[in-house]
C-alpha atoms as a PDB file:
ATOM      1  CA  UNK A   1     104.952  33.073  51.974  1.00  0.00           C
ATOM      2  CA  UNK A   2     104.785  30.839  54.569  1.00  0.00           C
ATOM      3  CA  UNK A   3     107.039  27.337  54.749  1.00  0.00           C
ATOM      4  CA  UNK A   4     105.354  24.461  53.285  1.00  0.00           C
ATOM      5  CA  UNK A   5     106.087  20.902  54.561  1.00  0.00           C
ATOM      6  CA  UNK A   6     106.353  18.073  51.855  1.00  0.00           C
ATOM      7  CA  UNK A   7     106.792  14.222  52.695  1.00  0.00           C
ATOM      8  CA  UNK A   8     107.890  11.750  50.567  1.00  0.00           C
ATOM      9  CA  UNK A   9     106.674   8.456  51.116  1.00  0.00           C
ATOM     10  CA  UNK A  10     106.786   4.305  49.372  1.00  0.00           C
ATOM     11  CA  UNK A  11     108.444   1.053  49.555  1.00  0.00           C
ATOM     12  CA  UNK A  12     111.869   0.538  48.840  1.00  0.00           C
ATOM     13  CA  UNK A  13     113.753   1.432  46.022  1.00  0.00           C
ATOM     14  CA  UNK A  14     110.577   3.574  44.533  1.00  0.00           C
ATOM     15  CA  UNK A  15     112.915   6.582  43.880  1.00  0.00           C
ATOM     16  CA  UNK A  16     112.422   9.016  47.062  1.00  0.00           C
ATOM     17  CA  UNK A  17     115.717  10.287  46.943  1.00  0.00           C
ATOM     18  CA  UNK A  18     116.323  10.932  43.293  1.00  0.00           C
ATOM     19  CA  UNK A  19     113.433  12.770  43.270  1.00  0.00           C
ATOM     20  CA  UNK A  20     113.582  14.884  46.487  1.00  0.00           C
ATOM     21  CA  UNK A  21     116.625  16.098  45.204  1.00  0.00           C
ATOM     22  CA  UNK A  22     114.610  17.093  42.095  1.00  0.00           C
ATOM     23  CA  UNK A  23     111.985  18.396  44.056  1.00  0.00           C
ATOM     24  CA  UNK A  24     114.727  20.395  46.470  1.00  0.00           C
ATOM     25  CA  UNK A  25     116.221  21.779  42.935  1.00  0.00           C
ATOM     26  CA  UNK A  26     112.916  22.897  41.129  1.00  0.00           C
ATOM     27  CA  UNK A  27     111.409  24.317  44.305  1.00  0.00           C
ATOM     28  CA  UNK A  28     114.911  26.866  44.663  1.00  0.00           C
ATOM     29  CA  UNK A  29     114.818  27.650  40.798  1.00  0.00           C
ATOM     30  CA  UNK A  30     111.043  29.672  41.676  1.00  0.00           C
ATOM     31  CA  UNK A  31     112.832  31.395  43.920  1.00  0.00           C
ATOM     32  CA  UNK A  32     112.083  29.590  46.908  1.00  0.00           C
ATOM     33  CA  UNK A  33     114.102  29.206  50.110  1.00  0.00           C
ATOM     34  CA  UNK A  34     113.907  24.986  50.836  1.00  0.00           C
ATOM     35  CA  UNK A  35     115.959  22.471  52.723  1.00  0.00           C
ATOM     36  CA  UNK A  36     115.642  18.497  52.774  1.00  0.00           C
ATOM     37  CA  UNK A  37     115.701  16.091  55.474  1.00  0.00           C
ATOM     38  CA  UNK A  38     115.047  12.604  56.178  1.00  0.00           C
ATOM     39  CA  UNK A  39     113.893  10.147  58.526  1.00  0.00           C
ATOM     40  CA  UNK A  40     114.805   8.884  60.699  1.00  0.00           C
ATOM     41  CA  UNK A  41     117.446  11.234  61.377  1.00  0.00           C
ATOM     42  CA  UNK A  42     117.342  14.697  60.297  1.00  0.00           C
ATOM     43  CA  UNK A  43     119.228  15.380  63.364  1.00  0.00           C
ATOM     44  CA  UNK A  44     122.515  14.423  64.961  1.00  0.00           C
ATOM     45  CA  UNK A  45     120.119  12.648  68.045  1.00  0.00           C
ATOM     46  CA  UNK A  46     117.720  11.384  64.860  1.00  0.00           C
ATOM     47  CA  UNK A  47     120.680  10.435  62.842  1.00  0.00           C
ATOM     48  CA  UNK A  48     121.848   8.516  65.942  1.00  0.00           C
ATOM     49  CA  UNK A  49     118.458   6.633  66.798  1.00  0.00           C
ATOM     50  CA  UNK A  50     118.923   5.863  62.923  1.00  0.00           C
ATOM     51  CA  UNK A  51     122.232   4.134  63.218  1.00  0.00           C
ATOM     52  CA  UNK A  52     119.954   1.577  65.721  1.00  0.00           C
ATOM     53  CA  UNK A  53     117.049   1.298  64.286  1.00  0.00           C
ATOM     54  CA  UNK A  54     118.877   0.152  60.555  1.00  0.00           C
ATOM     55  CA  UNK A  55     121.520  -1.518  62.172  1.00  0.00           C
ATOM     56  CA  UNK A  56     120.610  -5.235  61.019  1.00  0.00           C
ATOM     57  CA  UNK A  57     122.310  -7.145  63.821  1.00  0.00           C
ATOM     58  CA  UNK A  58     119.500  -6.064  65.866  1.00  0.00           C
ATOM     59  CA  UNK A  59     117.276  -8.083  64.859  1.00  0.00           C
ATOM     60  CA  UNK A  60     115.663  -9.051  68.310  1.00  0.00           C
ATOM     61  CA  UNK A  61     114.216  -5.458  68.432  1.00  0.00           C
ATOM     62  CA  UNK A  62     110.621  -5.868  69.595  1.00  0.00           C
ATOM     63  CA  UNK A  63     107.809  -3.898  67.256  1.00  0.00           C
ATOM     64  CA  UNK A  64     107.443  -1.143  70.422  1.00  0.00           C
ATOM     65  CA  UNK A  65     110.905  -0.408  70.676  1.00  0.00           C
ATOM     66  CA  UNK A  66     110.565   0.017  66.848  1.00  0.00           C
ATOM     67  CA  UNK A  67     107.957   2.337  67.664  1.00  0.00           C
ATOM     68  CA  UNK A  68     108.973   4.815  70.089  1.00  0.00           C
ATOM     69  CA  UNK A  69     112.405   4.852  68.664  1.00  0.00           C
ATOM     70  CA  UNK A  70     110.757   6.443  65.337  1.00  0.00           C
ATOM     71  CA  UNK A  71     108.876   8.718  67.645  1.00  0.00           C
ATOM     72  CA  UNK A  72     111.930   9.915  69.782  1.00  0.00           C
ATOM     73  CA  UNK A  73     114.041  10.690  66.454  1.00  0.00           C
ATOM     74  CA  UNK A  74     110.551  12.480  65.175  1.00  0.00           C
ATOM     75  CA  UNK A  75     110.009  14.468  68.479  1.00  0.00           C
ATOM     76  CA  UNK A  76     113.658  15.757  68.277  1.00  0.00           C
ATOM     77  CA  UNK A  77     113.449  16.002  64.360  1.00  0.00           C
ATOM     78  CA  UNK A  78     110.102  18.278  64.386  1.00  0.00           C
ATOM     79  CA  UNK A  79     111.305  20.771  67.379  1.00  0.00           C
ATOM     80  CA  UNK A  80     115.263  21.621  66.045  1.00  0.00           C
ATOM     81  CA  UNK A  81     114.574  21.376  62.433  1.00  0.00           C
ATOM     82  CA  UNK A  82     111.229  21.280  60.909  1.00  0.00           C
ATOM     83  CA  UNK A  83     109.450  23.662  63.009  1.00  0.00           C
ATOM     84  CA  UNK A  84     111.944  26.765  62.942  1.00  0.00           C
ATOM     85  CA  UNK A  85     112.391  26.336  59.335  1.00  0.00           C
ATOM     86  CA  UNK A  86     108.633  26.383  58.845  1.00  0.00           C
ATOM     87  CA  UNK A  87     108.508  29.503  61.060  1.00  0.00           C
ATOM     88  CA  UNK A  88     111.373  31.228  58.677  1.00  0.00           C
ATOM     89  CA  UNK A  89     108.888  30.643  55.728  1.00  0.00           C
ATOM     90  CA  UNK A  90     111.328  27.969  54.036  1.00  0.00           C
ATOM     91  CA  UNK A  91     110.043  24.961  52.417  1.00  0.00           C
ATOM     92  CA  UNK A  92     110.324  21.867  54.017  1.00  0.00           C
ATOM     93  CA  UNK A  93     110.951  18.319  52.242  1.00  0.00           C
ATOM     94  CA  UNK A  94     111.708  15.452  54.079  1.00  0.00           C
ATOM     95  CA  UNK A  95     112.364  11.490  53.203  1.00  0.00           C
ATOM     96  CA  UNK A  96     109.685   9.980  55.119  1.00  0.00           C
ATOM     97  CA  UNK A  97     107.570  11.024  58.170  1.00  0.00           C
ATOM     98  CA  UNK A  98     104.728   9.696  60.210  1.00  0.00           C
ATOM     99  CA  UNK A  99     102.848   7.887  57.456  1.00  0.00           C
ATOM    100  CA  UNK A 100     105.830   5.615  57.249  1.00  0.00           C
ATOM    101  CA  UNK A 101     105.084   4.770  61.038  1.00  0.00           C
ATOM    102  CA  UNK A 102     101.889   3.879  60.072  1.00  0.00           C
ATOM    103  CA  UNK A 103     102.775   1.513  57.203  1.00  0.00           C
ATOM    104  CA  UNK A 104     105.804  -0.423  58.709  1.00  0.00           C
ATOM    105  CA  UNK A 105     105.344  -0.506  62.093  1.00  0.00           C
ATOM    106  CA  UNK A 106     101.574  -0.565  62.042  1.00  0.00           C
ATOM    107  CA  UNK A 107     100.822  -2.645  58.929  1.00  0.00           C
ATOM    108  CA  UNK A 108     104.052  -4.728  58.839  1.00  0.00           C
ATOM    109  CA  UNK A 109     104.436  -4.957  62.221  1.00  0.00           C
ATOM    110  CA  UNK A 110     101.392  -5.359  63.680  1.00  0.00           C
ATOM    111  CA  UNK A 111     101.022  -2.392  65.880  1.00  0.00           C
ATOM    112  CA  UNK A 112      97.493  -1.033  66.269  1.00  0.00           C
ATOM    113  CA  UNK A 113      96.742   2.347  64.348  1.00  0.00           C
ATOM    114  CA  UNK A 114      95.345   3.468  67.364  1.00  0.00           C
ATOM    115  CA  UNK A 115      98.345   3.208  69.642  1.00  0.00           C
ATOM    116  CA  UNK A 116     100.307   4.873  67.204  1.00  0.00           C
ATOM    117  CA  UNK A 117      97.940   7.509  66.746  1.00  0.00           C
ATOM    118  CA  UNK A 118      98.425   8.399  70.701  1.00  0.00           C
ATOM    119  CA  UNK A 119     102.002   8.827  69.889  1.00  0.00           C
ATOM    120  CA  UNK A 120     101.830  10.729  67.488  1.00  0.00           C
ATOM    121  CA  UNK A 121      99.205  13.018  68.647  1.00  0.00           C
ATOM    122  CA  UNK A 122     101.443  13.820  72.051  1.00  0.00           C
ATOM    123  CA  UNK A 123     104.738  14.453  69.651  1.00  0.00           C
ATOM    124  CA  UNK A 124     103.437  16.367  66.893  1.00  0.00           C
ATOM    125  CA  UNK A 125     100.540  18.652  68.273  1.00  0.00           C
ATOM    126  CA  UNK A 126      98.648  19.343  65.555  1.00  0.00           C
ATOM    127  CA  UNK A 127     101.692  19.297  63.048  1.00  0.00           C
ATOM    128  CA  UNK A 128     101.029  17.607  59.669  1.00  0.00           C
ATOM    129  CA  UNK A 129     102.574  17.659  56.343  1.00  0.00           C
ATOM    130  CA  UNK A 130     100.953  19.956  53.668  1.00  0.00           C
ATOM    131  CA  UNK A 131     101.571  17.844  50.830  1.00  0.00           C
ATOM    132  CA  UNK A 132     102.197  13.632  50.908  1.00  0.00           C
ATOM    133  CA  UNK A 133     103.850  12.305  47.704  1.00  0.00           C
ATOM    134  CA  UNK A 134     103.514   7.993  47.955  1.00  0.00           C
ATOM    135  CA  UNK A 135     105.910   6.877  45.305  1.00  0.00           C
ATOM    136  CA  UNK A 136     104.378   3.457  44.439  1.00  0.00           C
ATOM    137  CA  UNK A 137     105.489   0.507  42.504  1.00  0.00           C
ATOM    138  CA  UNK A 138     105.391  -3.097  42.684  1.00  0.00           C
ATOM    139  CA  UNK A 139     107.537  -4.813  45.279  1.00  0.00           C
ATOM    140  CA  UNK A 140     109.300  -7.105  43.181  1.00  0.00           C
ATOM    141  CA  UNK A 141     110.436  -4.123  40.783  1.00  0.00           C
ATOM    142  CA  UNK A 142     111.408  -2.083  44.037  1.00  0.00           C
ATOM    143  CA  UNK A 143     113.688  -4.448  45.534  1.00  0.00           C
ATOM    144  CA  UNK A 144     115.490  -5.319  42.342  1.00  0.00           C
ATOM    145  CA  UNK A 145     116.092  -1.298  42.127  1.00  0.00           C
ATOM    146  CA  UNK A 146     117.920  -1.891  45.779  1.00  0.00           C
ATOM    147  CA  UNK A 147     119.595  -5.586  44.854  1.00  0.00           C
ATOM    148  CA  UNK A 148     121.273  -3.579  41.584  1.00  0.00           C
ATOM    149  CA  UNK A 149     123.064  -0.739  43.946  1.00  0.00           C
ATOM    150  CA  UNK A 150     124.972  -3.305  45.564  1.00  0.00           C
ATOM    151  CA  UNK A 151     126.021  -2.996  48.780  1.00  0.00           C
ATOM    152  CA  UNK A 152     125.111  -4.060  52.050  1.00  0.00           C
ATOM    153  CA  UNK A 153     121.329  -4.489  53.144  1.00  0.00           C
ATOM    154  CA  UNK A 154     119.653  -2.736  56.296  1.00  0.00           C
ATOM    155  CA  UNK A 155     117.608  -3.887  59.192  1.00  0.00           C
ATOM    156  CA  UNK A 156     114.486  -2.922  57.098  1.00  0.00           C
ATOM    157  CA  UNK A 157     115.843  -3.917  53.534  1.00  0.00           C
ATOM    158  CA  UNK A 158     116.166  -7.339  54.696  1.00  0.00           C
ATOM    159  CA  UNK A 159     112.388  -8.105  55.513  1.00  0.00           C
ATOM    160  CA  UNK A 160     110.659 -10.585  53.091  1.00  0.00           C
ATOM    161  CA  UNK A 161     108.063 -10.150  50.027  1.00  0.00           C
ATOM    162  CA  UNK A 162     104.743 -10.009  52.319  1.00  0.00           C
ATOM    163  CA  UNK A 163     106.204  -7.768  54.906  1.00  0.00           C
ATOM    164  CA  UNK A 164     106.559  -4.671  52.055  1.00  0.00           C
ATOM    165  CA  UNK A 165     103.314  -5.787  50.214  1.00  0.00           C
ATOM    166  CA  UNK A 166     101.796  -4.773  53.392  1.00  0.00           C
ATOM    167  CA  UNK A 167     103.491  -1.238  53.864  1.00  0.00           C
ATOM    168  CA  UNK A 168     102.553  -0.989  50.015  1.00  0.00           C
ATOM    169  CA  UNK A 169      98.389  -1.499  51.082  1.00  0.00           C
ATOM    170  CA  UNK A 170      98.678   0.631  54.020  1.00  0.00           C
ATOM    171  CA  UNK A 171     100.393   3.833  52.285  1.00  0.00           C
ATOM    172  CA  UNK A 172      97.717   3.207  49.214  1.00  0.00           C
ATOM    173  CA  UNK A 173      94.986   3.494  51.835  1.00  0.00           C
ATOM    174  CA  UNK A 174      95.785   6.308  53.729  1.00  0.00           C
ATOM    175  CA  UNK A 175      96.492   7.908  50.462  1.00  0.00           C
ATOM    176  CA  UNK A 176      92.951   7.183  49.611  1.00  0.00           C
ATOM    177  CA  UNK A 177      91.590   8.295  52.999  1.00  0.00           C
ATOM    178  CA  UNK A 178      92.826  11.763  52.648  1.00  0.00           C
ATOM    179  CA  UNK A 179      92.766  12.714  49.009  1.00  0.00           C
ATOM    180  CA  UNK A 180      93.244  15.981  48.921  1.00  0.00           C
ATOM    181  CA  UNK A 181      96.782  15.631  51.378  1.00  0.00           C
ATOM    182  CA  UNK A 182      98.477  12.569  49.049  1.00  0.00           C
ATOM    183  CA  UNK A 183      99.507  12.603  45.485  1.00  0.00           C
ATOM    184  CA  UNK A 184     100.289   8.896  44.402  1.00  0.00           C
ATOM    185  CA  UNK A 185     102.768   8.411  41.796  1.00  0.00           C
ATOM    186  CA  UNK A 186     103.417   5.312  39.892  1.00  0.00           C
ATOM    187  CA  UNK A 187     106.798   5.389  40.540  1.00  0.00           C
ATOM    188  CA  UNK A 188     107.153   2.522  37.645  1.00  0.00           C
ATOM    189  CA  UNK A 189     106.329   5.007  34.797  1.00  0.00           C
ATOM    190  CA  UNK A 190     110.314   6.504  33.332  1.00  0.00           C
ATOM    191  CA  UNK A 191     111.634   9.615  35.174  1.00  0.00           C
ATOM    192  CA  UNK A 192     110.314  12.150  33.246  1.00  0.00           C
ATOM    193  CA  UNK A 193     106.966  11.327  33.560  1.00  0.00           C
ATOM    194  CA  UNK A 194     106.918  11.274  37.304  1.00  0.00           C
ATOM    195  CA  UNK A 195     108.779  14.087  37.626  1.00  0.00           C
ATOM    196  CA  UNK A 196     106.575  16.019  35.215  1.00  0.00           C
ATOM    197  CA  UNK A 197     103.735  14.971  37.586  1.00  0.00           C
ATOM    198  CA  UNK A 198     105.670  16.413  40.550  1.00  0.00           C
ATOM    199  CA  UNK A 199     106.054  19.508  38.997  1.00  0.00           C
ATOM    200  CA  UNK A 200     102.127  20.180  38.218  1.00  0.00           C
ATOM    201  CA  UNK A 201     101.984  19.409  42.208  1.00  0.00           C
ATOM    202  CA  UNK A 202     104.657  21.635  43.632  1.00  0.00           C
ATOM    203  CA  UNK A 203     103.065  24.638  41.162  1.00  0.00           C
ATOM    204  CA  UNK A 204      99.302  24.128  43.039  1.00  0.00           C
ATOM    205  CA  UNK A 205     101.060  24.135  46.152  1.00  0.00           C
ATOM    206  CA  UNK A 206     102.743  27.384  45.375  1.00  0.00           C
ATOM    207  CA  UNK A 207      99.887  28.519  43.990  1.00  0.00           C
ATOM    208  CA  UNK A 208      98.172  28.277  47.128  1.00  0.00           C
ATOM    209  CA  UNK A 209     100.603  29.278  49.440  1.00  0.00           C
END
């Protein structure tokens, strides 16, 4: 069997995490070899772009430096981990990926599609995820989800209302664009629902592996 390459995508506080951990866990009871990632980071040079890119006293950072600081950790992130994993035949699941470029720095931010489709056909060459899960829910329910954890706020958790209704639209259309890559969950449903949708996924996948 060769690797597979998952992404998990959505707003904030949709439930990524929890649920690539499931995912990671399920995956290894059918016998299959898997390992988990995130972005950015997924690296010690990704997990060092991330320190600046979440870092929320930066918030001068123009849209492009936004970007191509993505990209770099990406680059780095597909070429020392993804890639040789994939090539050992072990699953792949990772917390975000180029959609997310797409919705945030494209929708959000303003940056044409276009100019981030140039980038991201010179870093990845061809390389795409097999399998897109978009965990959706409404905004308002999201961000209470990351208010209740407490804590301190990031560079990205500290945008306003409009800003995430706008990653939101553009994840929901690219999911709709490419049907048979995305699976959208509604990530508002209890636990055990989307996670028994998750399962029915990961068995077609394996099924045809």
């Amino acid at each position: 069997m060769t690797g597979k390459f998952i992404t998990l995508e959505g707003t904030e506080g949709a439930g990524k995490s929890t649920n690539l951990a499931f995912m990671a866990d399920w995956l290894k009871q059918q016998g299959i070899d898997v390992i988990t990632t995130r972005e950015p980071g997924g690296t010690e040079i990704g997990e060092a772009v991330r320190g600046i890119l979440l870092n929320q006293a930066y918030t001068e950072m123009h849209a492009d430096t936004e970007l191509l600081l993505m990209f770099a950790a990406r680059a780095q992130h597909i070429r020392e981990k993804i890639i040789p994993a994939l090539e050992k035949g072990t699953w792949v699941i990772s917390d975000r990926f180029t959609d997310a470029s797409y919705a945030y720095q494209g929708a959000a931010r303003g940056i044409p599609f276009e100019r981030i489709a140039e980038i991201e056909t010179w870093v990845q060459q061809g390389m795409y995820p097999d399998m897109t899960f978009v965990f959706d829910l409404p905004i308002e329910v999201g961000m209470a989800r990351v208010a209740s954890r407490g804590g301190q706020t990031d560079r990205f958790e500290q945008e306003q209302h409009d800003f995430f209704e706008k990653v939101r639209g553009a994840y929901l259309t690219r999911a709709g664009q490419a049907k048979e890559r995305y699976t959208v969950l509604d990530a508002s449903q209890s636990l055990e629902q989307v996670q028994a949708e998750i399962e029915t996924c990961l068995k077609t996948l394996m099924e045809n592996a």
